[in-house]
C-alpha atoms as a PDB file:
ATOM      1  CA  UNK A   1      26.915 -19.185  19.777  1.00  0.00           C
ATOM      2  CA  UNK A   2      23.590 -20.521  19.198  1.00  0.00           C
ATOM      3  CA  UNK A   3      21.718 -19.802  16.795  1.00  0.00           C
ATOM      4  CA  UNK A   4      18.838 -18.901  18.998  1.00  0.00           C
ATOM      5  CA  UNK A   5      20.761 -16.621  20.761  1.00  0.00           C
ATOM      6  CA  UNK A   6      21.741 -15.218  17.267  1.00  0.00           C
ATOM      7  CA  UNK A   7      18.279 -14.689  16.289  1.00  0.00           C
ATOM      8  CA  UNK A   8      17.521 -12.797  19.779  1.00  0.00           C
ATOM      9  CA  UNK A   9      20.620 -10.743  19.030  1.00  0.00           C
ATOM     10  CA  UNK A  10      19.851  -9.994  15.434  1.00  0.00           C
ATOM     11  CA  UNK A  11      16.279  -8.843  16.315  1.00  0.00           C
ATOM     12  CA  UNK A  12      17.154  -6.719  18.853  1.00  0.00           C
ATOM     13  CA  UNK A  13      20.046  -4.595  16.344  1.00  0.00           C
ATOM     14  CA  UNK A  14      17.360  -4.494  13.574  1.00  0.00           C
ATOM     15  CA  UNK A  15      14.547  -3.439  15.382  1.00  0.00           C
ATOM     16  CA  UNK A  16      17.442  -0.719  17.310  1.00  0.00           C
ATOM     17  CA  UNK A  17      17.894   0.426  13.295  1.00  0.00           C
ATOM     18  CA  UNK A  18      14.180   0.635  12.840  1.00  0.00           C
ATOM     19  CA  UNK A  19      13.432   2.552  15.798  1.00  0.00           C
ATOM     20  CA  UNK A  20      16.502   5.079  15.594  1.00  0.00           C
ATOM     21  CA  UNK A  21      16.147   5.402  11.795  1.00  0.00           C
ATOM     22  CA  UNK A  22      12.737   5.334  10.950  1.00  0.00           C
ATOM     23  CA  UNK A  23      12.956   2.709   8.344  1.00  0.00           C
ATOM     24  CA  UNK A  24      16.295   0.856   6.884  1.00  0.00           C
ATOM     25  CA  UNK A  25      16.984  -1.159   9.337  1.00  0.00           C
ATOM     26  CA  UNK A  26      14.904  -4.363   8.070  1.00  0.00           C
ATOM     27  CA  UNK A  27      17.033  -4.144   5.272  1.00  0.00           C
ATOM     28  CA  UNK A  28      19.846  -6.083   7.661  1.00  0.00           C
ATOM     29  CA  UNK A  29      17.452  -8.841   8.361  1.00  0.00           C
ATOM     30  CA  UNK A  30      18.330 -10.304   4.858  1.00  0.00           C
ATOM     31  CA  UNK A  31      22.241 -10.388   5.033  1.00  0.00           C
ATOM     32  CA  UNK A  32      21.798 -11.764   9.112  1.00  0.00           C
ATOM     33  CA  UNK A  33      18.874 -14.499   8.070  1.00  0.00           C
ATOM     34  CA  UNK A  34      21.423 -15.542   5.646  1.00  0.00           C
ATOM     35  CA  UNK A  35      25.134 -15.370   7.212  1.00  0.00           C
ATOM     36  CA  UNK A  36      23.998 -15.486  11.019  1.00  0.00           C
ATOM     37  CA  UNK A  37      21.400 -18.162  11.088  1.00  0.00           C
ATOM     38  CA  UNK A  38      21.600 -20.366   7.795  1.00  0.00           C
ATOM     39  CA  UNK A  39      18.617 -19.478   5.760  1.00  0.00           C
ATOM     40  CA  UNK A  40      18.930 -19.585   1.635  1.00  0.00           C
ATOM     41  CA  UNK A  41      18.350 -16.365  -0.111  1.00  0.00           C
ATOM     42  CA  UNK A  42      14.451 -17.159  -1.040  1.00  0.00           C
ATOM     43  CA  UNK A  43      13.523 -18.260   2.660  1.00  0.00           C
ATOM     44  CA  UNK A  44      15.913 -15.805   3.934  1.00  0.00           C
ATOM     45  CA  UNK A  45      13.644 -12.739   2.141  1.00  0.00           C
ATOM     46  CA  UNK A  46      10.531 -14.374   2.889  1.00  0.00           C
ATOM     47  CA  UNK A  47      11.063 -14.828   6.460  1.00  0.00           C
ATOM     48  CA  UNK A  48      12.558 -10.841   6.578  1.00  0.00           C
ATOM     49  CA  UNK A  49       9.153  -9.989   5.261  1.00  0.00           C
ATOM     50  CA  UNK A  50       7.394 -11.407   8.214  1.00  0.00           C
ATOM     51  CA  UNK A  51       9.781  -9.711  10.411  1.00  0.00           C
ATOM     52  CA  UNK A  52       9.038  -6.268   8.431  1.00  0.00           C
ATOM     53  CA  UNK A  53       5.156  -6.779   8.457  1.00  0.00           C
ATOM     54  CA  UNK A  54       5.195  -7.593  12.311  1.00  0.00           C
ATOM     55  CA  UNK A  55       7.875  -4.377  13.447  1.00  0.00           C
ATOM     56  CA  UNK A  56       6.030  -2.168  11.160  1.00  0.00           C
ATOM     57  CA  UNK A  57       2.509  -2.443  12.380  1.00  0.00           C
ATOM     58  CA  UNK A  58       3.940  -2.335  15.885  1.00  0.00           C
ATOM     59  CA  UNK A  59       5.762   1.412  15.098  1.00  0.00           C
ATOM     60  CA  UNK A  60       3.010   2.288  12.617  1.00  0.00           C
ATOM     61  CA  UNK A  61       0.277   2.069  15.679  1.00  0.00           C
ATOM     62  CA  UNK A  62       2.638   4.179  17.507  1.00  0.00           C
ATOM     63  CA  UNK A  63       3.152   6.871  14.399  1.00  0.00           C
ATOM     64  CA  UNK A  64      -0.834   7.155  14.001  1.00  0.00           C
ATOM     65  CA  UNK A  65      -1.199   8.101  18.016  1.00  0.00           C
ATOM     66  CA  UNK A  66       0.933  11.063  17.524  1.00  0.00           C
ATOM     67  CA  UNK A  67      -0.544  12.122  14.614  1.00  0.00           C
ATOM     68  CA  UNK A  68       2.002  11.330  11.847  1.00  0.00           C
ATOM     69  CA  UNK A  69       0.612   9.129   9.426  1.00  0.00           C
ATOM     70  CA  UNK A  70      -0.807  10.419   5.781  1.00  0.00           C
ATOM     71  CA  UNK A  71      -3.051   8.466   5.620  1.00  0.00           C
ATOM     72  CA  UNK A  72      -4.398   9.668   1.801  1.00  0.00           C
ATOM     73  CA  UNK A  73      -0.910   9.704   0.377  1.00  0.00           C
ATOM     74  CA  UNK A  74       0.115   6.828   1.939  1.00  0.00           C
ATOM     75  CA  UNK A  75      -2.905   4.891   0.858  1.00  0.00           C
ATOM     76  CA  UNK A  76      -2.540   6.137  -2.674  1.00  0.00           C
ATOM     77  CA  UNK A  77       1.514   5.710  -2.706  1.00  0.00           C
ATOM     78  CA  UNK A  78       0.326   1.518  -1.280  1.00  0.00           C
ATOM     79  CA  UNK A  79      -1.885   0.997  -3.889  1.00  0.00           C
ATOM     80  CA  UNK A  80       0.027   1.384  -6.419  1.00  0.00           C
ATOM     81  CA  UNK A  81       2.795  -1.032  -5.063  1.00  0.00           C
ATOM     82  CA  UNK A  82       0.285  -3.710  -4.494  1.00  0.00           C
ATOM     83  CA  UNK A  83       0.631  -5.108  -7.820  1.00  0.00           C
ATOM     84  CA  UNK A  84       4.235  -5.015  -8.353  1.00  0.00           C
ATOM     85  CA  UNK A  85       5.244  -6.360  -4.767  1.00  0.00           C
ATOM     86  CA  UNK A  86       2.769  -9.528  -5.391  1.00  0.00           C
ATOM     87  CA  UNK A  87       4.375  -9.730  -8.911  1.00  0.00           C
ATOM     88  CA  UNK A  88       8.297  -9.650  -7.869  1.00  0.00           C
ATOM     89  CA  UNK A  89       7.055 -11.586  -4.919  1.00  0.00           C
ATOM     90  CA  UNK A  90       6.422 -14.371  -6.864  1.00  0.00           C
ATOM     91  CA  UNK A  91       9.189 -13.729  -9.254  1.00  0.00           C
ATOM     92  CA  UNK A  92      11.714 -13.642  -6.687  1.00  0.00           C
ATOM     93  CA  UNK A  93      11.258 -17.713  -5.883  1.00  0.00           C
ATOM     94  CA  UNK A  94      12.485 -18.416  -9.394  1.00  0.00           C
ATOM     95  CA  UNK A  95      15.771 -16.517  -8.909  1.00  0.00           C
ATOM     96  CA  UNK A  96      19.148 -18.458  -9.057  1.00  0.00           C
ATOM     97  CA  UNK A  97      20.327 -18.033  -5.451  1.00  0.00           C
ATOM     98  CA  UNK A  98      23.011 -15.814  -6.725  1.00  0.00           C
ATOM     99  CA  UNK A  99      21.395 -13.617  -8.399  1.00  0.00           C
ATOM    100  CA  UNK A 100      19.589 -12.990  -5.827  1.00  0.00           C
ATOM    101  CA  UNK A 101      21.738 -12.173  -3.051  1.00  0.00           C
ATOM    102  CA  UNK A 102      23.605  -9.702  -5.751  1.00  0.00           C
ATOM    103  CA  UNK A 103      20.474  -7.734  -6.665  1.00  0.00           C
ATOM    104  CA  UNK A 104      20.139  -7.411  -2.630  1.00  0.00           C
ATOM    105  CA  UNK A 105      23.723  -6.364  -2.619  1.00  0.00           C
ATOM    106  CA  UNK A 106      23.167  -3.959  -5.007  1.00  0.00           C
ATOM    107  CA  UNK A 107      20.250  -2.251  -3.745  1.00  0.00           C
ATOM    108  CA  UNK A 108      21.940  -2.194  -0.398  1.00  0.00           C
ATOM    109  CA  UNK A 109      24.481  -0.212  -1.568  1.00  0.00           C
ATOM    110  CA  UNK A 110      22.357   1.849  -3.623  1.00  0.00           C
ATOM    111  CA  UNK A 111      20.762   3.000  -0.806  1.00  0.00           C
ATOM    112  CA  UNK A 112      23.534   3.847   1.569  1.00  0.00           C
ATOM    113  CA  UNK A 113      24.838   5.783  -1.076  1.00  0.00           C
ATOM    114  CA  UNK A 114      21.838   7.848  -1.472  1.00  0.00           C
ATOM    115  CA  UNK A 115      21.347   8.226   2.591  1.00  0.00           C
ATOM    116  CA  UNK A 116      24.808   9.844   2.422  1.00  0.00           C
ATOM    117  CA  UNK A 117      23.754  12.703  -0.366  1.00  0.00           C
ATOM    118  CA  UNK A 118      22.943  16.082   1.236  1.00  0.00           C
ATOM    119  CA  UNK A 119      19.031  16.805   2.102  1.00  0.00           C
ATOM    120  CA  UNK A 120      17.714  18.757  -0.861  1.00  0.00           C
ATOM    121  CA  UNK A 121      15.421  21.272   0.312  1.00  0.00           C
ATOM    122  CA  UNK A 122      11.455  20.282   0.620  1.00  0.00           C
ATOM    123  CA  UNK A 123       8.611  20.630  -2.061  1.00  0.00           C
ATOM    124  CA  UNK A 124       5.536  22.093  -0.871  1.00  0.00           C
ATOM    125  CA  UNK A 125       3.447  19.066   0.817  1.00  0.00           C
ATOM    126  CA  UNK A 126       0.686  17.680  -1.298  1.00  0.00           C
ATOM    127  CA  UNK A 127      -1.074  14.732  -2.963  1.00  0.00           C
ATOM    128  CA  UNK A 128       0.567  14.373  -6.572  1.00  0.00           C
ATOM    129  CA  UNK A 129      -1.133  11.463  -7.919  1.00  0.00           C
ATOM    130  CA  UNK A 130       1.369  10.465 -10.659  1.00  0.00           C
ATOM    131  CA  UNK A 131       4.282  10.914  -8.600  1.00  0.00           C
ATOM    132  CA  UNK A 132       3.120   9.126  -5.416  1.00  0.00           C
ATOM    133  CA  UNK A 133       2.204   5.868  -8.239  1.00  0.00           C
ATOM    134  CA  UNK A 134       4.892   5.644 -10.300  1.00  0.00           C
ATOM    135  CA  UNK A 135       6.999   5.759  -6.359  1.00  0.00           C
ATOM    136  CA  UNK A 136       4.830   3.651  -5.281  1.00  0.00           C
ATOM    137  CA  UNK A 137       4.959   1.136  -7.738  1.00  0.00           C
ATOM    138  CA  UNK A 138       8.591   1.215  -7.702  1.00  0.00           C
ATOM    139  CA  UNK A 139       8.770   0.202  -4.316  1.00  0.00           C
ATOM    140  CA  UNK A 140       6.314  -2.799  -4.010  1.00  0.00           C
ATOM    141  CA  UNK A 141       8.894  -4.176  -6.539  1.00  0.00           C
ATOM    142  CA  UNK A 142      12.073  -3.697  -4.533  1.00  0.00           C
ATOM    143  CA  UNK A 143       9.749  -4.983  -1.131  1.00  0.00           C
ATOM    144  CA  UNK A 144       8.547  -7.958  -3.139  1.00  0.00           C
ATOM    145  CA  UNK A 145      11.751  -9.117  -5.079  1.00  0.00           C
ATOM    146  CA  UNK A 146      13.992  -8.238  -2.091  1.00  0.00           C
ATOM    147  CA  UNK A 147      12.056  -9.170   1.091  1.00  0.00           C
ATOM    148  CA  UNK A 148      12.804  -5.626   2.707  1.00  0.00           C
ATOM    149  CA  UNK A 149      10.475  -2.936   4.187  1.00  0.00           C
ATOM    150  CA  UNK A 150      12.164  -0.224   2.064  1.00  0.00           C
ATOM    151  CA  UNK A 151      11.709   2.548   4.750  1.00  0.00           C
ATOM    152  CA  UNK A 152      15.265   3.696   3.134  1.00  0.00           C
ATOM    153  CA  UNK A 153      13.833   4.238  -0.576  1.00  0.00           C
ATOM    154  CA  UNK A 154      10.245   5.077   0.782  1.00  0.00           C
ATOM    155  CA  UNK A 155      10.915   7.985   3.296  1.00  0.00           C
ATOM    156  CA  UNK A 156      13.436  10.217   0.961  1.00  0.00           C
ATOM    157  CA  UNK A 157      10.582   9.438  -1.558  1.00  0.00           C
ATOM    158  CA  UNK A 158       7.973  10.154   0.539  1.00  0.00           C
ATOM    159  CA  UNK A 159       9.875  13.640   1.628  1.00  0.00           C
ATOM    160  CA  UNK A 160      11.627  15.269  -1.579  1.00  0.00           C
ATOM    161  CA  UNK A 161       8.899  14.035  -4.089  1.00  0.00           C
ATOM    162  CA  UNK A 162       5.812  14.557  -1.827  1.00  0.00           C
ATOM    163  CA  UNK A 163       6.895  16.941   0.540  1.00  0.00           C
ATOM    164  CA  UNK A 164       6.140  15.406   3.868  1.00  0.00           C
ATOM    165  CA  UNK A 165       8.130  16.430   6.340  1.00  0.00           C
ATOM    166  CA  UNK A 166      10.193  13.896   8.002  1.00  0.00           C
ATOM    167  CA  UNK A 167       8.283  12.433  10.705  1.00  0.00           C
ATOM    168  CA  UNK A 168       5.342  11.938   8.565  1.00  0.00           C
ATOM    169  CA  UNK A 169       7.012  10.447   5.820  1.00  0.00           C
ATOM    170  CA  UNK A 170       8.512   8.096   8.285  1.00  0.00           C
ATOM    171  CA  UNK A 171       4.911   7.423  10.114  1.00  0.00           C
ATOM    172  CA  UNK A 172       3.361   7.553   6.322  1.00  0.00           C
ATOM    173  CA  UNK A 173       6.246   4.881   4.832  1.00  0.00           C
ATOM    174  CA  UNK A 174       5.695   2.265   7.335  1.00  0.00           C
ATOM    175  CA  UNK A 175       1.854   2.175   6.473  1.00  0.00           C
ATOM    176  CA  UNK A 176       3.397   1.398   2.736  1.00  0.00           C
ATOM    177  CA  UNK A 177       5.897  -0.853   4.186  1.00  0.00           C
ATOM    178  CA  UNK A 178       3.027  -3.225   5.476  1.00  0.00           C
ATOM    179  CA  UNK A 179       0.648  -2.517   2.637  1.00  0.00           C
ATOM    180  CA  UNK A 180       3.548  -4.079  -0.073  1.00  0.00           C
ATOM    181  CA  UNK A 181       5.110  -6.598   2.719  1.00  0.00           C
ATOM    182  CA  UNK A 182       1.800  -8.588   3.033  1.00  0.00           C
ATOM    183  CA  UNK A 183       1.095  -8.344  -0.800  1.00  0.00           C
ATOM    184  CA  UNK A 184       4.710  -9.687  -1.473  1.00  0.00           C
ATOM    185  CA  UNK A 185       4.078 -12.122   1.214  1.00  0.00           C
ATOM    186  CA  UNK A 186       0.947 -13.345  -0.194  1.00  0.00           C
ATOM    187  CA  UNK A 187       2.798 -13.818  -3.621  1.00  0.00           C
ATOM    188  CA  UNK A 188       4.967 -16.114  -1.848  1.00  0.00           C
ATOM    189  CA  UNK A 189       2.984 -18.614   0.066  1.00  0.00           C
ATOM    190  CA  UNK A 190       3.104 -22.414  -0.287  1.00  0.00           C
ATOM    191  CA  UNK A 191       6.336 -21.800  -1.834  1.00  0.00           C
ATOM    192  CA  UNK A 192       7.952 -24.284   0.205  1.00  0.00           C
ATOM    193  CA  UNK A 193      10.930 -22.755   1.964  1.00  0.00           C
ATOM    194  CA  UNK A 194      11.725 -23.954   5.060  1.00  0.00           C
ATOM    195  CA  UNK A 195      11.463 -20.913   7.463  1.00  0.00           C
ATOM    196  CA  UNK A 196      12.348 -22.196  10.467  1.00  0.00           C
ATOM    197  CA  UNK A 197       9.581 -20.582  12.460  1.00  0.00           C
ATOM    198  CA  UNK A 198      11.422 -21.088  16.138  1.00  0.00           C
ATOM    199  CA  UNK A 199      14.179 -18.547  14.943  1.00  0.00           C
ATOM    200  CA  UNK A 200      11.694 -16.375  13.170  1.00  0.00           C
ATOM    201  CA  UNK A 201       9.642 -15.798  16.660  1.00  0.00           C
ATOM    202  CA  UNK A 202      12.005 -14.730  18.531  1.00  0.00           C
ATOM    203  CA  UNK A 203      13.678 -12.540  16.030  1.00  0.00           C
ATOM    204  CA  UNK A 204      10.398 -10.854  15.429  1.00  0.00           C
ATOM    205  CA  UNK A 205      10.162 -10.560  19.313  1.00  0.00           C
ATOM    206  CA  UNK A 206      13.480  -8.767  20.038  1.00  0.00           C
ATOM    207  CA  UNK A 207      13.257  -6.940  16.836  1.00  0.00           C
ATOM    208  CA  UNK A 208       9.807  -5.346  18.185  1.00  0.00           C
ATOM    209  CA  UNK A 209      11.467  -4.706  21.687  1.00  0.00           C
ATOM    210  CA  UNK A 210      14.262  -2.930  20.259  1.00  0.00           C
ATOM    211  CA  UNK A 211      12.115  -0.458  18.110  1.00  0.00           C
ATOM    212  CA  UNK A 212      10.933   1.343  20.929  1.00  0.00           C
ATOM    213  CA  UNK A 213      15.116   1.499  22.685  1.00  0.00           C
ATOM    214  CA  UNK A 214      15.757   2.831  19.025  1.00  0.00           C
ATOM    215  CA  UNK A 215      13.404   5.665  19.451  1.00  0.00           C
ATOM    216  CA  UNK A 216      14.947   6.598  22.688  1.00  0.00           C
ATOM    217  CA  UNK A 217      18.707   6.359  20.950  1.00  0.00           C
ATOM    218  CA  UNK A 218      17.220   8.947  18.195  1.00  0.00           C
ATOM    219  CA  UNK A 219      16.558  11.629  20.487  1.00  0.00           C
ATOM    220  CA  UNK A 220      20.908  11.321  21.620  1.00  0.00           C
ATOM    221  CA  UNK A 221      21.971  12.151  18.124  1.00  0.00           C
ATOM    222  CA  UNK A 222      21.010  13.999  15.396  1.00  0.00           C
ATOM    223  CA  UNK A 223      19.031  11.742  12.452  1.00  0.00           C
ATOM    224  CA  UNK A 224      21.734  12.708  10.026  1.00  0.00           C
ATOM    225  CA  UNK A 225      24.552  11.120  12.476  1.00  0.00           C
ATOM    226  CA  UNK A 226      22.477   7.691  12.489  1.00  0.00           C
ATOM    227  CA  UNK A 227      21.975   7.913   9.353  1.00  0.00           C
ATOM    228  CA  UNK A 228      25.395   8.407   8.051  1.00  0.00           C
ATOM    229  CA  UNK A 229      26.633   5.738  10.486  1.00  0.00           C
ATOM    230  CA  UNK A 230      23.997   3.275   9.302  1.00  0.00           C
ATOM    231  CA  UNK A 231      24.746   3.954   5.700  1.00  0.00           C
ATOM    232  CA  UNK A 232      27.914   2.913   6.204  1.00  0.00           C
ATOM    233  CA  UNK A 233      27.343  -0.208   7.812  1.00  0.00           C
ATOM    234  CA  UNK A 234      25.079  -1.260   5.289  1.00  0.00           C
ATOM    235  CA  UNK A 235      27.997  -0.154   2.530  1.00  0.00           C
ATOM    236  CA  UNK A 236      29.722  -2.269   4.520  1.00  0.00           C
ATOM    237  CA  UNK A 237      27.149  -5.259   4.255  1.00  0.00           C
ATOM    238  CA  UNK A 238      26.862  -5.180   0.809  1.00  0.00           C
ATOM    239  CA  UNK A 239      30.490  -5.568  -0.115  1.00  0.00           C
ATOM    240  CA  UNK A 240      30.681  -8.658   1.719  1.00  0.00           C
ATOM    241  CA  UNK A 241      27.653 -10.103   0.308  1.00  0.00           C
ATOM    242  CA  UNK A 242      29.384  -9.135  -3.132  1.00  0.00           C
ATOM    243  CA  UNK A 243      32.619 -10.574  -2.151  1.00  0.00           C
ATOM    244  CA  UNK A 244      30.766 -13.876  -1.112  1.00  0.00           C
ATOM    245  CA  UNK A 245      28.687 -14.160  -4.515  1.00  0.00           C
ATOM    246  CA  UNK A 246      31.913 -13.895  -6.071  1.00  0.00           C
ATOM    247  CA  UNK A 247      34.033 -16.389  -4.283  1.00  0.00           C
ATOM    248  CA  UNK A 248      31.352 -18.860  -4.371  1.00  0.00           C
ATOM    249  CA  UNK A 249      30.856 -18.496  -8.241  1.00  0.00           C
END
């Protein structure tokens, strides 16, 4: 198969994850940049943050017409990412490739594990300024070390810390998501990485197009089922990416 053909495909599951789950599914971009279509581990995150900024704008534009972005907590909860994403950005191009692609495995798993936990129950809704930064800040790291959106840290954040309900914490996270992508994005430039910009397009094209099928897949099944089934798959994901960093050592 080709590996334009493999981008197309790629896109289009990602962007299906995105769309069903709310966030997550850019965390996949990583593991298929790097198994699927050839990239290293540094070009493989900075390309999946291009990917990230591009889907997310597209399904934040579409959050903010019905009404589910907060855009005061989300604004506050960015800010305080900004610095940290630019700062593991940068970091990140330093990293032994191994490393790398462990820490990603790790997180990975980290975060299946957590989508599997039972729903605690929800905190009244409100600004809480040293919550929503020390979150905050937390995330811009993982987004700029890792190369990921972090919908799947940012929206149980966003929901049992700052009590948003659910589909404003998803609207609310991908207005972080972009806010931390372009800082850590920033951090990286004129690294030199060779990002292979005619598999990046149409990855980024699909991916978009298959954001709006996954919002029509959401209303099938209930968002615990998808997310239980893509918590697995991403378990899944991160023991092979394990597995590889140890038979390559």
């Amino acid at each position: 198969m080709s590996a334009l053909i493999l981008a197309l495909v790629s896109g289009a599951v990602i962007g299906l994850a995105l769309g069903a789950l709310g966030g997550g599914g850019s965390i996949l971009a990583v593991p298929a940049l790097i198994y699927l279509l050839g990239f290293t581990p540094a070009a493989a995150t900075t390309a999946a943050l291009i990917i990230v900024i591009a889907t997310s704008i597209t399904a934040v534009a579409a959050h903010t017409r019905d009404g589910n972005v907060a855009w005061r907590t989300g604004a506050l909860f960015a800010a305080a990412g900004i610095v940290p994403a630019f700062l593991a950005g940068a970091a990140a191009g330093h990293l032994p490739e191994a490393a790398l692609t462990t820490a990603f495995a790790v997180i990975a798993a980290l975060a299946a594990l957590r989508m599997l936990k039972p729903s605690k129950a929800l905190p009244p809704e409100g600004i809480r300024p040293v919550r929503a930064a020390g979150a905050g800040a937390g995330l811009g790291a993982v987004t700029g070390f890792l190369g990921v959106g972090g919908g799947f840290l940012a929206v149980p954040t966003l929901v049992s810390v700052l009590g948003l309900r659910m589909r404003r914490a998803v609207g609310t996270s991908l207005l972080v998501i972009v806010v931390n992508a372009l800082a850590a994005l920033a951090a990286r430039a004129g690294t030199g990485a060779d990002l292979r910009w005619e598999l990046i397009g149409p990855f980024v094209g699909t991916a978009v197009l298959g954001a709006w099928d996954g919002k029509r897949l959401a209303a099938r099944f209930t968002g615990r089922t998808l997310q239980r089934i893509f918590a697995f798959v991403l378990l899944a994901v991160a023991a092979f990416m394990l597995a590889d960093v140890i038979v390559r050592a």
